[in-house]
N, C-alpha and C. Protein backbone atom coordinates (compact mmCIF):
# COMPACT_ATOMS: atom_id res chain seq x y z
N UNK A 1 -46.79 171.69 142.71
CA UNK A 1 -46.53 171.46 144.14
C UNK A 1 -46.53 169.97 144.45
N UNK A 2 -47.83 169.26 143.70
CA UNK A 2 -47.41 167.57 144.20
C UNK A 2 -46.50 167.01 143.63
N UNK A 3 -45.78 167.68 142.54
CA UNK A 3 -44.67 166.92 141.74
C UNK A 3 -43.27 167.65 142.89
N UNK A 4 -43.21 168.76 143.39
CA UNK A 4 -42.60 168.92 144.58
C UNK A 4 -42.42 168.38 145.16
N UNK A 5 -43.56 167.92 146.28
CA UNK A 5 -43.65 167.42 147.57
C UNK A 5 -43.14 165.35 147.26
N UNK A 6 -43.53 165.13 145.99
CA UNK A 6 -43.26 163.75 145.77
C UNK A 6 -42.08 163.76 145.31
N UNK A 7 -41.35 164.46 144.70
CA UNK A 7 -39.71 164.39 144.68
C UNK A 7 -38.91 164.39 146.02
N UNK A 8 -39.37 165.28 146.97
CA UNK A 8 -38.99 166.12 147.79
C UNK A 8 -38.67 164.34 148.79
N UNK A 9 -39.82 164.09 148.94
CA UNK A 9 -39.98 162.85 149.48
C UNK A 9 -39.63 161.62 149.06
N UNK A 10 -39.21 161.00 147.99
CA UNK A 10 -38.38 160.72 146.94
C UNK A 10 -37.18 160.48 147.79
N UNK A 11 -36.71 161.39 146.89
CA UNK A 11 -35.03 161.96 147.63
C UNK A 11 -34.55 161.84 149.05
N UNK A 12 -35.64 162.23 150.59
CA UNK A 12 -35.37 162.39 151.56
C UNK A 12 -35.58 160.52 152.09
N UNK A 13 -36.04 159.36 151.35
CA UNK A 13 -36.00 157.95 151.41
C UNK A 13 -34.71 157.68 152.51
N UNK A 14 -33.60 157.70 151.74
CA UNK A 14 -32.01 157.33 152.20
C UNK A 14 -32.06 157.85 153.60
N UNK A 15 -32.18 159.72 153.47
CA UNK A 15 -31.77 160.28 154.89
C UNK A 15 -33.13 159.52 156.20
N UNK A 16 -34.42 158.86 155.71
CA UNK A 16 -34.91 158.52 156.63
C UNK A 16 -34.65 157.32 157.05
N UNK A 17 -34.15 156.64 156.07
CA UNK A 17 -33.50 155.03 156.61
C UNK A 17 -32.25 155.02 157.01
N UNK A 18 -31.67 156.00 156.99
CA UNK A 18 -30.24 156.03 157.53
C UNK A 18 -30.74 156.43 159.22
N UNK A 19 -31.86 156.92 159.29
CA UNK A 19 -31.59 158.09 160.67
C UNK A 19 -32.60 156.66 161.10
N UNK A 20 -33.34 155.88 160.91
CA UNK A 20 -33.84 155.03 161.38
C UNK A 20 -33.10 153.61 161.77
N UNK A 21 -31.99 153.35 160.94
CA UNK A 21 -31.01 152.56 161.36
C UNK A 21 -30.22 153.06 162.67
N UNK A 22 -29.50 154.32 162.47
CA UNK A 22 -29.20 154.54 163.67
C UNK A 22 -29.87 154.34 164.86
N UNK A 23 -31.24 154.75 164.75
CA UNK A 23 -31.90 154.55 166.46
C UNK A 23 -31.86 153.31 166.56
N UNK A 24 -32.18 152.44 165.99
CA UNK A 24 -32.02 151.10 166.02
C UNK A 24 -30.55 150.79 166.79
N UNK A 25 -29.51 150.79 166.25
CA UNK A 25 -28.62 150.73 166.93
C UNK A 25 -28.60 151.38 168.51
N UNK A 26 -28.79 152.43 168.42
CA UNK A 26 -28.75 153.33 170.03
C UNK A 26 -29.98 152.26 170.67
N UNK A 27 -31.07 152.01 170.33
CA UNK A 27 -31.55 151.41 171.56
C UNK A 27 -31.10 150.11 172.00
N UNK A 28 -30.41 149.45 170.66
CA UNK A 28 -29.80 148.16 171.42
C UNK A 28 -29.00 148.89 172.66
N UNK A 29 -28.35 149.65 172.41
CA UNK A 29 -27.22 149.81 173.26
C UNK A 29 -27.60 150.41 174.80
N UNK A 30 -28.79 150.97 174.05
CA UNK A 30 -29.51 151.75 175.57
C UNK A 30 -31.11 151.58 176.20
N UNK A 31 -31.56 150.47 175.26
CA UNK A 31 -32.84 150.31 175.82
C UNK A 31 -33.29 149.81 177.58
N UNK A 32 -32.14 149.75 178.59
CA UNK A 32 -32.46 149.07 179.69
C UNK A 32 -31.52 150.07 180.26
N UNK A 33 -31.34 151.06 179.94
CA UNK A 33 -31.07 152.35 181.14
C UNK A 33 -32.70 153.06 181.55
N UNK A 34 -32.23 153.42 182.71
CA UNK A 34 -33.24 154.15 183.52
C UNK A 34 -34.31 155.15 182.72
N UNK A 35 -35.77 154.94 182.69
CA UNK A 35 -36.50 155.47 181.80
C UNK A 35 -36.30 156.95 182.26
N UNK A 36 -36.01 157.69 183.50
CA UNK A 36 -35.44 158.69 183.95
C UNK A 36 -34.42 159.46 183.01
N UNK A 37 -33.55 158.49 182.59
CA UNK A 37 -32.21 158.83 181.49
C UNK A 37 -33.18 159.41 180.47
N UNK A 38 -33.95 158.36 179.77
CA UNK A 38 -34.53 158.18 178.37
C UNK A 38 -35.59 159.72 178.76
N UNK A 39 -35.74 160.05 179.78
CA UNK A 39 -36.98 161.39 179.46
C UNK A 39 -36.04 162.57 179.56
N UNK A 40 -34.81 162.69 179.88
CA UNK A 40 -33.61 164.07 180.02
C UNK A 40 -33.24 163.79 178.22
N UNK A 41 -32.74 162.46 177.75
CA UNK A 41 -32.33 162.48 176.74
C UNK A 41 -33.71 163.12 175.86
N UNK A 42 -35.01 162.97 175.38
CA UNK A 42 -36.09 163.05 175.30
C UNK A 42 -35.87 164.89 175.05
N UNK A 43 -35.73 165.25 176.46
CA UNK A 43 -35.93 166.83 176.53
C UNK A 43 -34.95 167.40 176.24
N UNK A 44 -34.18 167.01 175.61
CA UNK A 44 -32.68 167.25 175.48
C UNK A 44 -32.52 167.92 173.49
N UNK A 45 -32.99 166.22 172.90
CA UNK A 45 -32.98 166.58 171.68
C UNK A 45 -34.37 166.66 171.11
N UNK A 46 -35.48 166.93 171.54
CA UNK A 46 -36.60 167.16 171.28
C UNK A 46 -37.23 168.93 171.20
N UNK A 47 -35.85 169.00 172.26
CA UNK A 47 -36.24 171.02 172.22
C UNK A 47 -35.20 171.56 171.10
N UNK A 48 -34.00 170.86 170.45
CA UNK A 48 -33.28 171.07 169.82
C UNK A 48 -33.51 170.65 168.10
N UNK A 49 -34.55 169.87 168.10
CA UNK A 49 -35.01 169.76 166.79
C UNK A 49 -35.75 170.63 166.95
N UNK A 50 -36.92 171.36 167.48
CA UNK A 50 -37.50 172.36 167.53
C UNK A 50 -36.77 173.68 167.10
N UNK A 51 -35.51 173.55 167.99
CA UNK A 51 -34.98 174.88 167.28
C UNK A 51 -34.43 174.91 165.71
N UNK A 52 -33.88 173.69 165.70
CA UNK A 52 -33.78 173.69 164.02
C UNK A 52 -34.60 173.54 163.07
N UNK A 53 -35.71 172.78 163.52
CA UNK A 53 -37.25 173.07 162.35
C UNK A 53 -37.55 174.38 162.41
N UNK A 54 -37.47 175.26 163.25
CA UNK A 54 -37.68 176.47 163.18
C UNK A 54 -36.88 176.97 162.27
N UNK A 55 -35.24 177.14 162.65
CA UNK A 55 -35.12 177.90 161.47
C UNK A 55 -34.94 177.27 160.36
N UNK A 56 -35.03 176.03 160.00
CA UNK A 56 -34.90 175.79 158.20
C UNK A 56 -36.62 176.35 157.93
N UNK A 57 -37.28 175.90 158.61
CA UNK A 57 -38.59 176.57 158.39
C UNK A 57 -38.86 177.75 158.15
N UNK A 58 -38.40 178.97 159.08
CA UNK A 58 -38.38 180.17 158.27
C UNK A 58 -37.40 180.65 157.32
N UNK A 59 -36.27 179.61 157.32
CA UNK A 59 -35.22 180.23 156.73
C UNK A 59 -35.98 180.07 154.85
N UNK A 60 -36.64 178.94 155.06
CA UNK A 60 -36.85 178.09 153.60
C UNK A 60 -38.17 179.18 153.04
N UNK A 61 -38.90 179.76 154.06
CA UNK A 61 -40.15 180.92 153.62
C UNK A 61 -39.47 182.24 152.89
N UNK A 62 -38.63 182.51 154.05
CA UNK A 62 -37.42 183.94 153.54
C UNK A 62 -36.83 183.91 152.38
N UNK A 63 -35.96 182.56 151.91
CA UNK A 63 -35.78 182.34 150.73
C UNK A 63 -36.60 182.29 149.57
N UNK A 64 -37.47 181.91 149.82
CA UNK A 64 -38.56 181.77 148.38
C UNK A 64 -39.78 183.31 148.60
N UNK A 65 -40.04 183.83 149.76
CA UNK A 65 -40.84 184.97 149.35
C UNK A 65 -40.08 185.73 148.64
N UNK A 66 -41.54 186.34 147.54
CA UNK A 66 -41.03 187.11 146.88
C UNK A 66 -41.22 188.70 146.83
N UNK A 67 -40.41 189.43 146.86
CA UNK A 67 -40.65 191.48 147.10
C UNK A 67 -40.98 190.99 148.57
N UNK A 68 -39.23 191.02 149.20
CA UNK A 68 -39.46 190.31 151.25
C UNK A 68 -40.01 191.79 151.71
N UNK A 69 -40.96 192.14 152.63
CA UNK A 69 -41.20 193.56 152.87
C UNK A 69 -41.09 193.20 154.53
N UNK A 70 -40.71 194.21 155.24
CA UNK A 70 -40.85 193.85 156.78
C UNK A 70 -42.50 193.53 157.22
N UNK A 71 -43.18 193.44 156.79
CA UNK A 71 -44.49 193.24 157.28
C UNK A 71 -44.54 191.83 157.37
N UNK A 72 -43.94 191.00 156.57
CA UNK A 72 -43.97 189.81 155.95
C UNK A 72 -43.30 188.92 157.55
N UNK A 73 -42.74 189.93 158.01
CA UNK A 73 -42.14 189.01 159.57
C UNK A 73 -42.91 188.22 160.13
N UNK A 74 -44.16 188.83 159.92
CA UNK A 74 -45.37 188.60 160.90
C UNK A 74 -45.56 186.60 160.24
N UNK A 75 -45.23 186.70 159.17
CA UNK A 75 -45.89 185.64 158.28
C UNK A 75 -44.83 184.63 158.60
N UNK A 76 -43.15 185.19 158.65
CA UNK A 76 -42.37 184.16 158.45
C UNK A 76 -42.21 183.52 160.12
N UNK A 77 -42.72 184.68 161.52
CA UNK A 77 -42.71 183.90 162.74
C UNK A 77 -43.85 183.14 162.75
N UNK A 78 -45.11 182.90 162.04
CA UNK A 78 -46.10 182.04 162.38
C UNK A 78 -45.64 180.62 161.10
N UNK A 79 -45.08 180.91 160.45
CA UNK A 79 -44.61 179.79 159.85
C UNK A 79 -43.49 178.96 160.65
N UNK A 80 -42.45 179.71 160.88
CA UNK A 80 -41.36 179.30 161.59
C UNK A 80 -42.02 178.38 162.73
N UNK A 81 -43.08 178.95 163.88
CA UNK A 81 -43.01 178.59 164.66
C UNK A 81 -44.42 177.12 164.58
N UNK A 82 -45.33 177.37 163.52
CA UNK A 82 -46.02 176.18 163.53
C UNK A 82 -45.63 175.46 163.20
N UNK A 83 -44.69 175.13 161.80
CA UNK A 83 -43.73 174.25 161.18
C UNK A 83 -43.51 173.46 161.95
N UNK A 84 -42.43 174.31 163.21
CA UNK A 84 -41.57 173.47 163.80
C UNK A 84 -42.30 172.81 165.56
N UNK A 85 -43.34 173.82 165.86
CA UNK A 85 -43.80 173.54 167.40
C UNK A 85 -44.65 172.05 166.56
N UNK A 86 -45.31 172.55 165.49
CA UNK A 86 -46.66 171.43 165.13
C UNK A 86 -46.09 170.24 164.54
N UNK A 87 -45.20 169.97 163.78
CA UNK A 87 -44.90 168.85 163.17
C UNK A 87 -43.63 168.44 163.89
N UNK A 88 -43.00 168.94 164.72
CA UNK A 88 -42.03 168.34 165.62
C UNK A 88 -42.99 167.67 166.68
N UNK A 89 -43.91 168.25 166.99
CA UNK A 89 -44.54 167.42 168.09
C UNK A 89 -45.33 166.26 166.95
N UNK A 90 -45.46 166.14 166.14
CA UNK A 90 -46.16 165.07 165.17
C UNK A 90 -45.51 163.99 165.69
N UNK A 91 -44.04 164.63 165.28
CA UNK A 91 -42.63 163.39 164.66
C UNK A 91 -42.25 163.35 165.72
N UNK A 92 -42.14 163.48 167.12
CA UNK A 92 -41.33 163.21 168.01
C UNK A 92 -42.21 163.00 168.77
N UNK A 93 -43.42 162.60 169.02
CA UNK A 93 -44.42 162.60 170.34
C UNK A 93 -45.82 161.62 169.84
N UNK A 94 -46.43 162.56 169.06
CA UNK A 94 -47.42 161.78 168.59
C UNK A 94 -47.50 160.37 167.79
N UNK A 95 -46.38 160.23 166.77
CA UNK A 95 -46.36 159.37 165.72
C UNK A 95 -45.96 158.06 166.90
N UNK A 96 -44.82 158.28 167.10
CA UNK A 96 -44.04 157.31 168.47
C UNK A 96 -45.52 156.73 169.53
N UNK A 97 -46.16 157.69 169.87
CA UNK A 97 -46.92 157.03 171.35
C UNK A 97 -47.87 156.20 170.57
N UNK A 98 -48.17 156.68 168.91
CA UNK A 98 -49.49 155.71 168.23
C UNK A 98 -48.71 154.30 168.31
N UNK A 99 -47.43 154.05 168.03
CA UNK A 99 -46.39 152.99 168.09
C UNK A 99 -46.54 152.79 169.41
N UNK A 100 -46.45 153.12 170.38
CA UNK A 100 -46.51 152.61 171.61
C UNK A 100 -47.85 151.98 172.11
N UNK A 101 -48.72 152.48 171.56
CA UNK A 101 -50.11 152.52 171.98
C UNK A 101 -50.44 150.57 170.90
N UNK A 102 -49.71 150.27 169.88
CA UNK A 102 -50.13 149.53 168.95
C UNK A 102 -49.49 148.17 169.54
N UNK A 103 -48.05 148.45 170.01
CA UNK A 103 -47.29 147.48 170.70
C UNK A 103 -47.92 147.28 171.98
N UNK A 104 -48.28 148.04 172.74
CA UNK A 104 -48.77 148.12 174.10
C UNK A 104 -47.87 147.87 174.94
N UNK A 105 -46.75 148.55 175.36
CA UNK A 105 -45.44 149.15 175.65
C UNK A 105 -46.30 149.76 177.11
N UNK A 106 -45.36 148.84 177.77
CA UNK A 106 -45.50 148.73 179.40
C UNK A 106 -45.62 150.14 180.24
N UNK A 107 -45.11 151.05 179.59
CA UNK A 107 -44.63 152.64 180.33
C UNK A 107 -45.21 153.98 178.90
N UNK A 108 -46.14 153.11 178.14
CA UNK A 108 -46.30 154.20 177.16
C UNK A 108 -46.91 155.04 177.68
N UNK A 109 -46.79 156.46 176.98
CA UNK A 109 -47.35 158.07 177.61
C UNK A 109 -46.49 158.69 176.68
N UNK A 110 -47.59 159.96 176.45
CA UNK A 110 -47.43 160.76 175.14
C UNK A 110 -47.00 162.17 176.42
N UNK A 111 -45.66 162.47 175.44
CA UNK A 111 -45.24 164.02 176.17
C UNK A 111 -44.89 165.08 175.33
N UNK A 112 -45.75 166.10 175.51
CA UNK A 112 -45.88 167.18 174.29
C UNK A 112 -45.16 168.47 174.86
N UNK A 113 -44.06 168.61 174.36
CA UNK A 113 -42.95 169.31 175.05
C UNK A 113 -43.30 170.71 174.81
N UNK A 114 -44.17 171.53 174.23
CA UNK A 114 -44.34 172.84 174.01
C UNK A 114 -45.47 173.21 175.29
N UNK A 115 -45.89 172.05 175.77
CA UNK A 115 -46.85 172.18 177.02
C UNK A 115 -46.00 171.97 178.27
N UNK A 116 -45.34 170.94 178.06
CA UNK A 116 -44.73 170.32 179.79
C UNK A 116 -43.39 170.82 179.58
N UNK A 117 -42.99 171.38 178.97
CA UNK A 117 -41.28 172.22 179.14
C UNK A 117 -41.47 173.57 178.23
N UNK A 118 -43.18 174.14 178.20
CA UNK A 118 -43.24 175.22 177.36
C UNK A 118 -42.12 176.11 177.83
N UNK A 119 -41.36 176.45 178.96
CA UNK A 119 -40.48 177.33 179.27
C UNK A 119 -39.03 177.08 178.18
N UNK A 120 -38.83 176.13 177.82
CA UNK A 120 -37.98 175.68 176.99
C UNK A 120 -38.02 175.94 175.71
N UNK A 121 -39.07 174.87 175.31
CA UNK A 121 -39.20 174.67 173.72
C UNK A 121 -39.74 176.03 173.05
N UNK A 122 -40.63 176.82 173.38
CA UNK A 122 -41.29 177.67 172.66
C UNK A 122 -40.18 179.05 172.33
N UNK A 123 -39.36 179.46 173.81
CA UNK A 123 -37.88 180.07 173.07
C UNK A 123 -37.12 179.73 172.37
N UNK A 124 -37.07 178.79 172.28
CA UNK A 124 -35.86 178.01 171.22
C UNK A 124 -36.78 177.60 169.81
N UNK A 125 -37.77 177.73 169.69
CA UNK A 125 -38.80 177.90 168.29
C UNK A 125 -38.63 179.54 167.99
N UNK A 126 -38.81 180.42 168.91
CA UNK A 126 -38.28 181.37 168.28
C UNK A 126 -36.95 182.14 167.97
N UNK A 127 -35.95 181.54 168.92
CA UNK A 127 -34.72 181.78 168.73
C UNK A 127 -34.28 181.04 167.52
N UNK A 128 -35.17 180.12 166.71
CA UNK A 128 -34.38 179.49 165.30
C UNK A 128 -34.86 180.69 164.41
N UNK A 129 -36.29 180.99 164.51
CA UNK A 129 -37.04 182.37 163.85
C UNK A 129 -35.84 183.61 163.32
N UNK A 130 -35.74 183.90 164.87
CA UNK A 130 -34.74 185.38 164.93
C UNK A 130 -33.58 184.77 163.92
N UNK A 131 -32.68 183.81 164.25
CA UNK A 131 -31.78 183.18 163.30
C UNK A 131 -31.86 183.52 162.06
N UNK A 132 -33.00 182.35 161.85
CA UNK A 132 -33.08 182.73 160.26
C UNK A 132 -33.56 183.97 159.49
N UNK A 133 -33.75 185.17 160.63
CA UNK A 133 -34.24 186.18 159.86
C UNK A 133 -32.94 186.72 159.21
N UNK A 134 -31.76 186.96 160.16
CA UNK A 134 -30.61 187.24 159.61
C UNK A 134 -29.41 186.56 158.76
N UNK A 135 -29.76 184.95 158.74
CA UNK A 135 -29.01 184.30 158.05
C UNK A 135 -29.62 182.94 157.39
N UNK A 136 -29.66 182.82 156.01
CA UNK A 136 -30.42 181.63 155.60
C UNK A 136 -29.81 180.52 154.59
N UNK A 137 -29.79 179.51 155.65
CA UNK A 137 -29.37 178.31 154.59
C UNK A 137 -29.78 176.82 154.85
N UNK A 138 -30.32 176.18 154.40
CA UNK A 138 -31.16 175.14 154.55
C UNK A 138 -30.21 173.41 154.77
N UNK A 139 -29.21 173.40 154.34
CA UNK A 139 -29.06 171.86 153.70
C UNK A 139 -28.49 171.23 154.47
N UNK A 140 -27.51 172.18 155.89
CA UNK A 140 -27.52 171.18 156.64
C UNK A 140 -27.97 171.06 157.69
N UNK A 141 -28.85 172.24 158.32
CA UNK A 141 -29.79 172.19 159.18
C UNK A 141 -30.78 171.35 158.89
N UNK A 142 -30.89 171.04 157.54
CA UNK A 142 -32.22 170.15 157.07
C UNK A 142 -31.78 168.67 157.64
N UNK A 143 -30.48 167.88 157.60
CA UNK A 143 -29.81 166.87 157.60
C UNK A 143 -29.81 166.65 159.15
N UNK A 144 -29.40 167.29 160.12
CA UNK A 144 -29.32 167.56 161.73
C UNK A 144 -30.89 167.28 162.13
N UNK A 145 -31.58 168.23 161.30
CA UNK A 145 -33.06 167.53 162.00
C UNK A 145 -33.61 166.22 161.63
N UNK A 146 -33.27 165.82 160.72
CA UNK A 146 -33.38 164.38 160.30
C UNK A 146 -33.07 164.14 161.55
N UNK A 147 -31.57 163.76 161.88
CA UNK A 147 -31.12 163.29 163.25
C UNK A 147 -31.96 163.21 164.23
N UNK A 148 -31.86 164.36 164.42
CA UNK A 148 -32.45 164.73 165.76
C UNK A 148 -33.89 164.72 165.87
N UNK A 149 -34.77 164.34 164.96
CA UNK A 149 -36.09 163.98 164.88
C UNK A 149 -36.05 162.59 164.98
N UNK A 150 -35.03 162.03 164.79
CA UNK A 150 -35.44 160.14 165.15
C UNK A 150 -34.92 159.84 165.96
N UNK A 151 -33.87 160.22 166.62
CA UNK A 151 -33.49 160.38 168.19
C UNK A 151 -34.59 160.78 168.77
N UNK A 152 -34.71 161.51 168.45
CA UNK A 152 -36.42 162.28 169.90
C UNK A 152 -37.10 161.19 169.73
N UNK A 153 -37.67 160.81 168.44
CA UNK A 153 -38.86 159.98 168.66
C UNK A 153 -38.01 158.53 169.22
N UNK A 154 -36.94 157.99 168.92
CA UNK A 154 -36.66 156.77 169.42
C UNK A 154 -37.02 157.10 171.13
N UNK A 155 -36.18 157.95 172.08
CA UNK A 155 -36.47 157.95 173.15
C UNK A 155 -37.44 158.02 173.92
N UNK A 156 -38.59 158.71 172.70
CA UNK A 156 -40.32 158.62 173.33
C UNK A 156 -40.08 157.47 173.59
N UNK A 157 -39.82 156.41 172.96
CA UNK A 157 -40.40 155.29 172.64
C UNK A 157 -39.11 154.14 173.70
N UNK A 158 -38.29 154.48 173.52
CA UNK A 158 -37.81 153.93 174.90
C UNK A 158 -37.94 154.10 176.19
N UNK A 159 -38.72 155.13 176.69
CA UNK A 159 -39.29 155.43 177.51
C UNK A 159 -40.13 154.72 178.17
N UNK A 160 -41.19 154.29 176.78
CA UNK A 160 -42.39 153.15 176.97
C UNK A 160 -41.79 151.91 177.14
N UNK A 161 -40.52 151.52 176.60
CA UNK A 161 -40.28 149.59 176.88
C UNK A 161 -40.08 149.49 177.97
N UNK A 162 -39.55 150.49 178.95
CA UNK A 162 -39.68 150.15 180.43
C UNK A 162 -38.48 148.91 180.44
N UNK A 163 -37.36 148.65 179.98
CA UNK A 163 -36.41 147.39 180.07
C UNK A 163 -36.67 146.50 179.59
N UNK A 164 -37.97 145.94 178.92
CA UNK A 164 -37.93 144.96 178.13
C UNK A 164 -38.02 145.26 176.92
N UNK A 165 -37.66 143.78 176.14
CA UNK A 165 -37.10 143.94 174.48
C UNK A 165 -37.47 142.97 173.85
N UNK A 166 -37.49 142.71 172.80
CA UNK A 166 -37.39 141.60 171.85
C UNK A 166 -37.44 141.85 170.59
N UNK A 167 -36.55 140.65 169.89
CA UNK A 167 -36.04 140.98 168.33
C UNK A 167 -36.58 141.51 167.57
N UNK A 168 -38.24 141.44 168.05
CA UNK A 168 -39.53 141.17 166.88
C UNK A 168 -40.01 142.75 166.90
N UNK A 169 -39.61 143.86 168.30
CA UNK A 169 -39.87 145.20 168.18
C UNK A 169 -38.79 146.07 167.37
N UNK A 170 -37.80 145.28 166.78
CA UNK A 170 -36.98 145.91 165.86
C UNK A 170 -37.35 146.49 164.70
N UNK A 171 -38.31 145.99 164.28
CA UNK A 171 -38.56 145.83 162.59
C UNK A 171 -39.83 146.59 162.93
N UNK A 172 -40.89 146.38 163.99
CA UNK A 172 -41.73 147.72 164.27
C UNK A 172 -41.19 149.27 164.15
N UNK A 173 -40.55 149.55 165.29
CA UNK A 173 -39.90 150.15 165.90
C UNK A 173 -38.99 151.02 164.57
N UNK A 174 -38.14 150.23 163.80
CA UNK A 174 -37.51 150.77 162.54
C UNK A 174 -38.34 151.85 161.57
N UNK A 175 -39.93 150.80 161.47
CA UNK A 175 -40.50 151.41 160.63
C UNK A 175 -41.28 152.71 160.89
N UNK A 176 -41.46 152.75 162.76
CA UNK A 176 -42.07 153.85 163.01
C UNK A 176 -41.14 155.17 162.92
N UNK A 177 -39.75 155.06 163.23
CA UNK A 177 -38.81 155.93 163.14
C UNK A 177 -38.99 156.37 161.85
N UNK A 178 -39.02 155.15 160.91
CA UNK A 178 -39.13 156.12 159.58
C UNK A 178 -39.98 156.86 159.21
N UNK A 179 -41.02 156.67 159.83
CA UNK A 179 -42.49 156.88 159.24
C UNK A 179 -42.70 158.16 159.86
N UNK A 180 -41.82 158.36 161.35
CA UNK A 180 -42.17 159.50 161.91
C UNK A 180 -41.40 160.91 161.66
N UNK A 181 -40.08 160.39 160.73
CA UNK A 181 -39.50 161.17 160.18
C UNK A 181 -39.28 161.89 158.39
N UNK A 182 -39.56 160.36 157.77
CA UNK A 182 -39.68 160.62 156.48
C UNK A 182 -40.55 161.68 156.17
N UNK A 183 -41.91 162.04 156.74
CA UNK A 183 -43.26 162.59 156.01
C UNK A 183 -43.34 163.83 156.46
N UNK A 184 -42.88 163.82 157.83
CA UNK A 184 -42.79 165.43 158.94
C UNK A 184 -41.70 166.28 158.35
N UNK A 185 -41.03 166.05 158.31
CA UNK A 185 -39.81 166.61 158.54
C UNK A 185 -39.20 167.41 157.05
N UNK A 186 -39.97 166.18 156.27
CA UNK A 186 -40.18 167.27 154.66
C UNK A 186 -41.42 168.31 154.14
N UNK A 187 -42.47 167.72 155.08
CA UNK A 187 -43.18 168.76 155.38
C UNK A 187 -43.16 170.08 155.88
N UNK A 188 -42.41 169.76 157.30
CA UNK A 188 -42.03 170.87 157.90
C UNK A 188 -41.00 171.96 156.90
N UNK A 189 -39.90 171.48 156.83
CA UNK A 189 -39.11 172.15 156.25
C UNK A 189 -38.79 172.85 154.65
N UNK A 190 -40.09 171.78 153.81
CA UNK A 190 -40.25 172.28 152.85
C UNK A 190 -41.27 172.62 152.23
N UNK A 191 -42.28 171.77 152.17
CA UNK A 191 -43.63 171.75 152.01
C UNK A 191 -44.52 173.08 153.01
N UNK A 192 -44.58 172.87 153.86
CA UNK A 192 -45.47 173.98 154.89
C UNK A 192 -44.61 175.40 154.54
N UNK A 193 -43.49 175.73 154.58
CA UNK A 193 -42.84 177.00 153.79
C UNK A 193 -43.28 177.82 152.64
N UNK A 194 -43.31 176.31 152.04
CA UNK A 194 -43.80 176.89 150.40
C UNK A 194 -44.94 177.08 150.03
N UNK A 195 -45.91 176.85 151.05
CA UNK A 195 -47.64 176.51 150.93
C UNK A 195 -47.87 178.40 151.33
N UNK A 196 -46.66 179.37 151.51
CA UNK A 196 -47.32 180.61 152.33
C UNK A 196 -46.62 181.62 150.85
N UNK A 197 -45.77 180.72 149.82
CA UNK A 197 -45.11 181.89 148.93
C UNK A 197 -45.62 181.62 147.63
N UNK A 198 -45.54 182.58 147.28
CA UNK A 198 -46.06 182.52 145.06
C UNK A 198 -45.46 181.91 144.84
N UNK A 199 -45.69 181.35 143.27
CA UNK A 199 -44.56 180.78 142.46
C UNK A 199 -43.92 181.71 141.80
N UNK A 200 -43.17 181.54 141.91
CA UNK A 200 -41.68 182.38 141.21
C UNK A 200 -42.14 181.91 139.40
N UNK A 201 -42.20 183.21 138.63
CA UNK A 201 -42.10 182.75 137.62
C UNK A 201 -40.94 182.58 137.19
C-alpha cells in the first residue's frame, strides 16, 4: 500500500502543477473582481468537485471490491460520501484558509460548504454515489477533479485578498494550490477506496 500511495503520488506531480499554474493565471486575471463574484464562483465549483470525488470515490471501491454483494452498498455510500464531503472540504476550504491565515489576507474566513450550502453539496455527494453504482470509470473524472479542486481552493483564497496583490503572493499562493491538491485528491480518489478492499491476489 505505501509503495501505492507513493507512486500514486509520484505520477499525480505534473497534474498538480499544471492545475496550480492555471489558478495562478485565473487570479491574475480575476483577483480584483467583487469578493461577492469569488464566493458564487466558490459555490459553484466546490459543490461540483464534491460530486466528482464522490463518484471516482465510489466508483474506484466498486472496482476493486471483491465477491460485490448488495450489502456492500452500505460500505461503498459511506466511502463515496466521506472521501469526497471530508477531503474536498480539506482541499478546498481548510488547506486554503491555513494559507490565508499565514499570509494574513485582509477578508480571510474558512467556508465549509457541506454546512453553509448543506442543501447543495451533500445531494450532489450522493448523486456521484448513485452514479457510480451503475457506471464505473475513473481516469477522467480523476483529471476534472484535479481542476476543479484548485479552482475551489484558488477562489477560497481570492476571496481573502479582498483586491489587493503582490508578486511575492504568487509563489505562496502556487504552492498552496499544490499542496492542497496534490495529497487530497489522491487520497480521496485512490488511497481512502482502497483502505475498505482486500488485496486481490
Amino acid at each position: 500500500m505505501l509503495r501505492t500511495i507513493t507512486n500514486e503520488l509520484k505520477k499525480h506531480i505534473p497534474f498538480a502543477a499544471f492545475g496550480a499554474f492555471t489558478g495562478i493565471v485565473i487570479m491574475v486575471i480575476l483577483y480584483n473582481f467583487p469578493i461577492r463574484f469569488s464566493h458564487n464562483v466558490f459555490y459553484t465549483l466546490h459543490p461540483l468537485h464534491v460530486l466528482i470525488s464522490a463518484y471516482t470515490t465510489a466508483a474506484m471501491y466498486k472496482l476493486n471490491a471483491d465477491h460485490w454483494h448488495k450489502n456492500k452498498i452500505w460500505v461503498m455510500i459511506l466511502v463515496g460520501y466521506l472521501g469526497s464531503i471530508g477531503i474536498a472540504t480539506l482541499s478546498d476550504s481548510l488547506i486554503p484558509y491555513l494559507g490565508e491565515i499565514l499570509l494574513n489576507l485582509p477578508n480571510k474566513g474558512i467556508h465549509i460548504g457541506f454546512i453553509e450550502k448543506w442543501w447543495l453539496v451533500n445531494p450532489l455527494a450522493l448523486t456521484g454515489i448513485i452514479i457510480a453504482y451503475f457506471k464505473q470509470t475513473t481516469k477522467i473524472p480523476h483529471a476534472g477533479h484535479v481542476l476543479l479542486s484548485t479552482w475551489a481552493s484558488l477562489f477560497h483564497i481570492i476571496m481573502a485578498l479582498g483586491g489587493s496583490m503582490h508578486w511575492s503572493l504568487f509563489i505562496v499562493v502556487f504552492l498552496f494550490l499544490f499542496f492542497s491538491v496534490w495529497v487530497p485528491c489522491c487520497a480521496s480518489d485512490i488511497v481512502f477506496p482502497l483502505l475498505f478492499v482486500k488485496r486481490k491476489k
